[in-house]
Protein backbone atom coordinates (compact mmCIF):
# COMPACT_ATOMS: atom_id res chain seq x y z
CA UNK A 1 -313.73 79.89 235.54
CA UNK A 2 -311.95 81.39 238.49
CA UNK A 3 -309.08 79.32 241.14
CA UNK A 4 -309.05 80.84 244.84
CA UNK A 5 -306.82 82.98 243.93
CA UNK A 6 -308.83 84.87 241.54
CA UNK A 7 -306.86 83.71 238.53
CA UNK A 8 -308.21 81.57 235.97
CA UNK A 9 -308.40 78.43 236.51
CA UNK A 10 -306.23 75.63 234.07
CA UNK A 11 -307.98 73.57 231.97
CA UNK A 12 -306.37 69.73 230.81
CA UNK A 13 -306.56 68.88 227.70
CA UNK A 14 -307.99 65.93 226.97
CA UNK A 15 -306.07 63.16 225.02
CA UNK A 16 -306.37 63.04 221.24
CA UNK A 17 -309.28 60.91 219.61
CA UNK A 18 -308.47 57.40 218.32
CA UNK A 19 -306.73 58.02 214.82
CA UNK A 20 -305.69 61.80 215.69
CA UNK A 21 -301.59 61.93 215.62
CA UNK A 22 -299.90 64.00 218.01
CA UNK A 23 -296.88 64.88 216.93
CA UNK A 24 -294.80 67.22 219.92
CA UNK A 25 -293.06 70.78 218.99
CA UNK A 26 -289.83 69.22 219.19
CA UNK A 27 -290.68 67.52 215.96
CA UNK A 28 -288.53 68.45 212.63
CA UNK A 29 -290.61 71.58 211.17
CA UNK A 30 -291.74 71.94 207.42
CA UNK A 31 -292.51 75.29 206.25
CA UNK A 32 -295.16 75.57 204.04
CA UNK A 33 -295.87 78.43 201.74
CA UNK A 34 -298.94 79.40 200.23
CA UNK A 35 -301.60 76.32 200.18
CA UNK A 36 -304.99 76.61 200.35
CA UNK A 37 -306.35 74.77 203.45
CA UNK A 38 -307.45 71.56 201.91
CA UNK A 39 -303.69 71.10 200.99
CA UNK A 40 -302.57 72.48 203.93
CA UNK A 41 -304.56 69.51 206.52
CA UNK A 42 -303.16 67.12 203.63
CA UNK A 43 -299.50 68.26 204.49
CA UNK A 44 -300.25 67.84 208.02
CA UNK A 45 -301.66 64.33 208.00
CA UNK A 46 -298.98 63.38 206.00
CA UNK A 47 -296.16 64.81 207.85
CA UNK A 48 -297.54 63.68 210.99
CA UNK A 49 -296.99 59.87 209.57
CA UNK A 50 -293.72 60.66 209.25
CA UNK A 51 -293.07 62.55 212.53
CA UNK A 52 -292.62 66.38 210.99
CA UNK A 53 -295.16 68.75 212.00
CA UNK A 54 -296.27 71.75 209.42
CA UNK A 55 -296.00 75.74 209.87
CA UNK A 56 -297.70 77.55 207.51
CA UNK A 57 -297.62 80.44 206.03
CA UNK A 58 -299.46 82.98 203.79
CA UNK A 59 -296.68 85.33 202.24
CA UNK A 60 -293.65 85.78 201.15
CA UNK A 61 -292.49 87.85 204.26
CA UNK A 62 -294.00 85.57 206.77
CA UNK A 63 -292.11 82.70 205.01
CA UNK A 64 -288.59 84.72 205.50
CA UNK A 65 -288.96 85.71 208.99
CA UNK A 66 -289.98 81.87 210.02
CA UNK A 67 -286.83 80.96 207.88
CA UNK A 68 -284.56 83.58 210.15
CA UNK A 69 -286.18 82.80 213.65
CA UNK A 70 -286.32 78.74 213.16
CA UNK A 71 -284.84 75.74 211.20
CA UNK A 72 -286.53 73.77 209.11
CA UNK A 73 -286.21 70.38 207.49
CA UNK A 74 -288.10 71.68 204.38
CA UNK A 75 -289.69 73.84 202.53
CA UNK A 76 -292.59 72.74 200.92
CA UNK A 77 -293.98 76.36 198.54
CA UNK A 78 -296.75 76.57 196.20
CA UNK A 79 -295.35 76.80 192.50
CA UNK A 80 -297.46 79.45 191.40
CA UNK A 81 -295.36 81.86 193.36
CA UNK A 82 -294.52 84.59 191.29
CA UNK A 83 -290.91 84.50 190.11
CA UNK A 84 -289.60 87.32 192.41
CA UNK A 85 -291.16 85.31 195.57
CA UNK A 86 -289.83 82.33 194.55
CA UNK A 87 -286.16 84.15 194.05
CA UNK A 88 -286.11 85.50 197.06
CA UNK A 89 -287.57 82.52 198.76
CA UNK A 90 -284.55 79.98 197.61
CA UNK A 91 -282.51 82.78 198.56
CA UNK A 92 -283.78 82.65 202.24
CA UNK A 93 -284.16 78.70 202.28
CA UNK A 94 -280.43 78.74 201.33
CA UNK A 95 -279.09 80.68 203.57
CA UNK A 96 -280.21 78.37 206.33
CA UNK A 97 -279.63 75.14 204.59
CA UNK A 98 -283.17 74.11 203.52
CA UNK A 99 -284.01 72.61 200.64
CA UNK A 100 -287.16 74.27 198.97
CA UNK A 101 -289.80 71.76 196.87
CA UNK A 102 -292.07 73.23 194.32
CA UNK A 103 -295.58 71.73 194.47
CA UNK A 104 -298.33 72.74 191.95
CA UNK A 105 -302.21 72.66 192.77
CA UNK A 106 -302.19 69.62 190.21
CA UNK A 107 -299.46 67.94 191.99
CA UNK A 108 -301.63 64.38 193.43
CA UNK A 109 -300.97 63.22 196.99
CA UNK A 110 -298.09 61.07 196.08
CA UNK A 111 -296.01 64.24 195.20
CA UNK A 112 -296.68 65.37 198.98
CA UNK A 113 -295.62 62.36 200.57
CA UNK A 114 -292.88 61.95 198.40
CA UNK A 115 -291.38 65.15 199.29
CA UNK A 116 -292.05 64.86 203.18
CA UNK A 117 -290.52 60.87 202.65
CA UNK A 118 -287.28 62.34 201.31
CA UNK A 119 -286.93 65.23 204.00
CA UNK A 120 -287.60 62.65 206.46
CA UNK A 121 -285.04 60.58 205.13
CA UNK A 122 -282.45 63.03 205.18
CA UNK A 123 -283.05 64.39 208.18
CA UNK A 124 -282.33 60.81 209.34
CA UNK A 125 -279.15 60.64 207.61
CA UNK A 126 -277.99 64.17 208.61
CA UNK A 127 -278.27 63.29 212.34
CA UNK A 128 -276.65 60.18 211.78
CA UNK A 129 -273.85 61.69 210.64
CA UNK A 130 -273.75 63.78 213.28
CA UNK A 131 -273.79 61.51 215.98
CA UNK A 132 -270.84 59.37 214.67
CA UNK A 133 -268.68 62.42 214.03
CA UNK A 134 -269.14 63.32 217.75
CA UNK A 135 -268.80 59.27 218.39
């Protein structure tokens, strides 16, 4: 579709679905690394409960440039990286002060939400402390 102008013509989105979260781009980011998608929408969901939104990624290289370009809260990588990926992966993560979580294909649900509890948590904590130093 075309505006009077010629241009094309904006479109509104229409509001999420009952039970769909929206969770904004100014939301703490978790970088995961290497899930298949069924894991992937269960990282979403479950971040999304606790206010974090997911990036994902498929490779090592991808992982490292979203590491340089953005901060994350965590980073959530497959553990059946291969040794020198997972190496230079911790490397990255601690360069910029994120904390890297191993989860296995085996790993249930409750070793997701754990993980995205715990970042949540200390996110919390780490802008707490930040707001009564500058206090």
């Amino acid at each position: 579709m075309r505006d009077d102008r010629g241009g094309p013509t904006r479109r509104s989105t229409p509001p999420p679905g009952p039970g769909v979260k929206k969770v904004g781009s100014d939301a703490p980011a978790i970088l995961a690394v290497r899930f298949d998608p069924e894991r992937r929408a269960e990282l979403e969901d479950n971040a999304a409960d606790v206010g974090m939104r997911v990036v994902s990624v498929r490779h090592l290289q991808a992982a490292c440039s979203a590491l340089l370009g953005h901060s994350f809260a965590l980073v959530l990588a497959n553990g059946s990286l291969p040794s020198w990926d997972r190496d230079v992966l911790l490397e990255h993560a601690a360069r910029q002060g994120t904390t890297v979580t191993w989860l296995d294909d085996d790993d249930g649900l409750d070793a997701v939400i754990d993980a995205l509890r715990e970042a949540a948590t200390a996110r919390r904590v780490r802008s707490a402390g930040r707001s009564t130093a500058l206090a």
